[in-house]
C-alpha atoms as a PDB file:
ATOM      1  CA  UNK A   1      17.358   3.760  -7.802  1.00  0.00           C
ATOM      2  CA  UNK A   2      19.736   3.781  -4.513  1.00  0.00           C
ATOM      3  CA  UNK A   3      23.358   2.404  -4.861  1.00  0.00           C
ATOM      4  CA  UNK A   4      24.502   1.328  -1.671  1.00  0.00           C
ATOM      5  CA  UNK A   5      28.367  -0.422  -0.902  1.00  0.00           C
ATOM      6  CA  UNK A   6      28.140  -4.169  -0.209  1.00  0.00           C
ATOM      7  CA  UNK A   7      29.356  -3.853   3.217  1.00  0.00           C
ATOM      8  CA  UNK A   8      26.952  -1.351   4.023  1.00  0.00           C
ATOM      9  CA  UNK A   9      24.118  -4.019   2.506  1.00  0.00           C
ATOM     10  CA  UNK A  10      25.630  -6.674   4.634  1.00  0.00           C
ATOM     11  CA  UNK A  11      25.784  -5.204   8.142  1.00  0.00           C
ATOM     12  CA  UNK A  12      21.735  -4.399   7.700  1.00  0.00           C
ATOM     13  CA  UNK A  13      19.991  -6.493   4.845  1.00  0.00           C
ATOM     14  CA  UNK A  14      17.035  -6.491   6.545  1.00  0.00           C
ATOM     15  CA  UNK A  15      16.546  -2.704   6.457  1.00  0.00           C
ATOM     16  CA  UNK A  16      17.900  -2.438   2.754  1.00  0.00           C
ATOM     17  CA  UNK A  17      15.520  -5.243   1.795  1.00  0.00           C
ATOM     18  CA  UNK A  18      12.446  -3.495   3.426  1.00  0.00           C
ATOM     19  CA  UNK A  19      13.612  -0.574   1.196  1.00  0.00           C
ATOM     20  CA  UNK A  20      13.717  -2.395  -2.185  1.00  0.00           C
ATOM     21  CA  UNK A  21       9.637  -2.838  -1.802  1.00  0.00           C
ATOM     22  CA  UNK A  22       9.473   0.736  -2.575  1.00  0.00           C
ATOM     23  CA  UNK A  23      12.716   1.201  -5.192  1.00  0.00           C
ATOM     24  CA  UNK A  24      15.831  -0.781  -6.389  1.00  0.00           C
ATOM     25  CA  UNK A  25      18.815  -0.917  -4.740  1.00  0.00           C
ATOM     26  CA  UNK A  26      22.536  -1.092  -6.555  1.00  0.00           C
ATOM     27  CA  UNK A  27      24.911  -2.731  -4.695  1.00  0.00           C
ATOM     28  CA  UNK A  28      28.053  -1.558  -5.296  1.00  0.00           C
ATOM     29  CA  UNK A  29      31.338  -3.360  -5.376  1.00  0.00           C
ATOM     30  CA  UNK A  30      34.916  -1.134  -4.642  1.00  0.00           C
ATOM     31  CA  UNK A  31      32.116   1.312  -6.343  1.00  0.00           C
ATOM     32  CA  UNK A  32      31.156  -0.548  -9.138  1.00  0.00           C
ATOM     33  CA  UNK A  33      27.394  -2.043  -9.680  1.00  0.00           C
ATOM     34  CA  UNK A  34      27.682  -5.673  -8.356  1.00  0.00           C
ATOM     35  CA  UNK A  35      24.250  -6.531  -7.820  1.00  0.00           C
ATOM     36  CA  UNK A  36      20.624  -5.166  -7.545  1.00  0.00           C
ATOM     37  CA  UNK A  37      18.381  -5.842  -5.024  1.00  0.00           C
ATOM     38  CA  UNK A  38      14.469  -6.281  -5.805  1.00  0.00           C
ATOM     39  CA  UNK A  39      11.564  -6.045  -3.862  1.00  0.00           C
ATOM     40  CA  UNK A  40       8.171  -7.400  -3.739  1.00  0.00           C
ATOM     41  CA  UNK A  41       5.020  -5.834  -1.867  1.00  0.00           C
ATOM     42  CA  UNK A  42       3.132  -9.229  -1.888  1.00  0.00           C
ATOM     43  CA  UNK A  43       2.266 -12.516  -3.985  1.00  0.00           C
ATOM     44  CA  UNK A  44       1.550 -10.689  -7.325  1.00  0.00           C
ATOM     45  CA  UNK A  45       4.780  -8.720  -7.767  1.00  0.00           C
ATOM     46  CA  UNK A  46       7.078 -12.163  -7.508  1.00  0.00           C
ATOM     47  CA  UNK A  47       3.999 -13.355  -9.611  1.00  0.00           C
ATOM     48  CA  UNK A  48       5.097 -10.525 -12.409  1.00  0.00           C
ATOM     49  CA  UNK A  49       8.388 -10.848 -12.262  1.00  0.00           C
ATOM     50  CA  UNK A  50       8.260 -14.369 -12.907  1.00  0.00           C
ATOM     51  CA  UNK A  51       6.685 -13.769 -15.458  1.00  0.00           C
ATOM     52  CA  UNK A  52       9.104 -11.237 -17.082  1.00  0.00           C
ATOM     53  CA  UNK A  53      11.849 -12.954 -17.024  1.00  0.00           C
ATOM     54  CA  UNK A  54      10.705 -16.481 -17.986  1.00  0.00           C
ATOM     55  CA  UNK A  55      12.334 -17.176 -21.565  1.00  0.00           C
ATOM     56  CA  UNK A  56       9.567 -19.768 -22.869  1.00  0.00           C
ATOM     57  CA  UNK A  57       6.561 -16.388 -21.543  1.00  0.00           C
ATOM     58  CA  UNK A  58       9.109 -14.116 -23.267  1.00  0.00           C
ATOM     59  CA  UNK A  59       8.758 -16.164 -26.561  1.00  0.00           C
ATOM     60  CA  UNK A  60       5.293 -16.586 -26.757  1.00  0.00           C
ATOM     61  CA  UNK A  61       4.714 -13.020 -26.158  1.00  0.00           C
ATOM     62  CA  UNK A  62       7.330 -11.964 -28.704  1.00  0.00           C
ATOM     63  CA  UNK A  63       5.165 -14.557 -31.061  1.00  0.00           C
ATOM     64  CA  UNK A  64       2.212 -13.051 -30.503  1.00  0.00           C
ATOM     65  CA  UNK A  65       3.972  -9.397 -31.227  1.00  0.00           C
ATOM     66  CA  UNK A  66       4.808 -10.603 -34.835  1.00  0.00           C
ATOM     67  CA  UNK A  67       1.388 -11.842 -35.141  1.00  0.00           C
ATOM     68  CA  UNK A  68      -0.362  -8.864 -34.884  1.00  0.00           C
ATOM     69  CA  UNK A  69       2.224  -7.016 -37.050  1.00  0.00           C
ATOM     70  CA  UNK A  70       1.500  -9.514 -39.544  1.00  0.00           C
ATOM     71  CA  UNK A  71      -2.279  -8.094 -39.410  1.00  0.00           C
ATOM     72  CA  UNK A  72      -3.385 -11.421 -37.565  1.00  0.00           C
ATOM     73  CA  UNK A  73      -4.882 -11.793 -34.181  1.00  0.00           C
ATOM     74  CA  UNK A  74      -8.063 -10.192 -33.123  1.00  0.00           C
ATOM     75  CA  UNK A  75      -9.130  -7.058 -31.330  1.00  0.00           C
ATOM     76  CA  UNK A  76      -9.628  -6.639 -27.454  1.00  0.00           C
ATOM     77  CA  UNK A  77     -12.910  -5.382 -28.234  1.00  0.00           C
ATOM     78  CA  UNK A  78     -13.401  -8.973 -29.827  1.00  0.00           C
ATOM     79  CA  UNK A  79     -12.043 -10.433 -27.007  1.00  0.00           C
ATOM     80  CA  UNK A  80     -14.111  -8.804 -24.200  1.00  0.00           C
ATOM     81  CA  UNK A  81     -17.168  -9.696 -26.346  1.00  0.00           C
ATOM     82  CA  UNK A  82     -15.880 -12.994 -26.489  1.00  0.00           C
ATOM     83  CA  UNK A  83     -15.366 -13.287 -22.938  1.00  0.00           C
ATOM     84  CA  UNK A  84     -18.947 -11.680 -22.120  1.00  0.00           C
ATOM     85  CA  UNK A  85     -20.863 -14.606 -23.737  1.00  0.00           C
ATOM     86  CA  UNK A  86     -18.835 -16.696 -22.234  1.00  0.00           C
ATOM     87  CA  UNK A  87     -18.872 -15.915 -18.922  1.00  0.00           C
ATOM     88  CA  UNK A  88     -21.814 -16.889 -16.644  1.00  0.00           C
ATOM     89  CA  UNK A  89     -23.719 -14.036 -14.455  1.00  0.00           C
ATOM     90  CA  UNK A  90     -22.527 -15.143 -10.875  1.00  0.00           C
ATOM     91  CA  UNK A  91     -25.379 -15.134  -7.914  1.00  0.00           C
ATOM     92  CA  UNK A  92     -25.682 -11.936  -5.933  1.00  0.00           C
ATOM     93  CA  UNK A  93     -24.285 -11.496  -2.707  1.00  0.00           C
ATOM     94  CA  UNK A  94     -25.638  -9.513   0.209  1.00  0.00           C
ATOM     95  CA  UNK A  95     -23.458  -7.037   2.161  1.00  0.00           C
ATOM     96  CA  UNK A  96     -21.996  -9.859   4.336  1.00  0.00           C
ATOM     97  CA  UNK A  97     -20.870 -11.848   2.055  1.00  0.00           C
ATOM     98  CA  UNK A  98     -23.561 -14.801   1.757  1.00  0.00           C
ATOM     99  CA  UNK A  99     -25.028 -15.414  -1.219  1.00  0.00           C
ATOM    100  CA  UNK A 100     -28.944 -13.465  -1.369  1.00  0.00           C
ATOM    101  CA  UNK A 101     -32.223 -15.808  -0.548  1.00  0.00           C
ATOM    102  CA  UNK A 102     -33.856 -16.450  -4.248  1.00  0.00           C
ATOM    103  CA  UNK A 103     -36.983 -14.328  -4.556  1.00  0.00           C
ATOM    104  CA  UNK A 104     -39.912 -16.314  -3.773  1.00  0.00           C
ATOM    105  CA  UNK A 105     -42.247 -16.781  -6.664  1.00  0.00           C
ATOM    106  CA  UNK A 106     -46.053 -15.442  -6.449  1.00  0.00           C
ATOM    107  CA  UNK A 107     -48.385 -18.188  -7.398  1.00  0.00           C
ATOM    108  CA  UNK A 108     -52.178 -16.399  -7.825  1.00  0.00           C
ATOM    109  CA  UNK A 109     -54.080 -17.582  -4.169  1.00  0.00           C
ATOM    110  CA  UNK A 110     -52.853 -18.336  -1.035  1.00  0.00           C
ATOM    111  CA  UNK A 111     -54.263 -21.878   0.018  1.00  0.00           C
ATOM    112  CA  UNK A 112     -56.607 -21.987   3.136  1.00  0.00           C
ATOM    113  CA  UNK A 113     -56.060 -24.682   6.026  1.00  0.00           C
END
């Protein structure tokens, strides 16, 4: 975690925004913490931290918490079963990316013309 003044942070944001992909930055107020500036490397890190800091996600996870102390809920073990039946094999897929020809089916004789 950096702590950087404010007027430092406002003569190059850009920079010090670049830099709070890779750690969190204090901003600092006549030396004292004012702000801190956050970073995200792409979609799924704003996803997250949406996520963690959404009160009704917060709830229902805290729910779920007391749940399990309470001896209810089920294992992950029950879950990945669970989600193996459930889930349908998906067609192969050759190198390229297309999906692979069917295998032809062998029928006995070939016909004569």
């Amino acid at each position: 975690m950096k702590r950087v003044p404010l007027s430092e942070v406002k003569d190059d944001l850009s920079r010090y925004v670049q830099l709070a992909t890779h750690e969190e930055i204090v901003v600092t107020r006549h030396g004292r913490p004012a702000a801190v500036l956050i970073g995200f490397q792409d979609d799924d890190d704003w996803f997250d931290y949406q996520l963690e800091h959404d009160p009704r996600f917060v709830a229902r996870m805290d729910a779920a918490r007391r749940s399990l102390e309470a001896g209810q809920g089920i294992s992950i073990e029950q879950v990945r079963t669970q989600l193996s039946l459930a889930v349908k094999p998906r067609a192969r897929r050759t190198p390229s990316g297309k999906r692979a020809a069917a295998p032809k089916r062998v029928t006995g004789k070939k016909r004569s013309r």
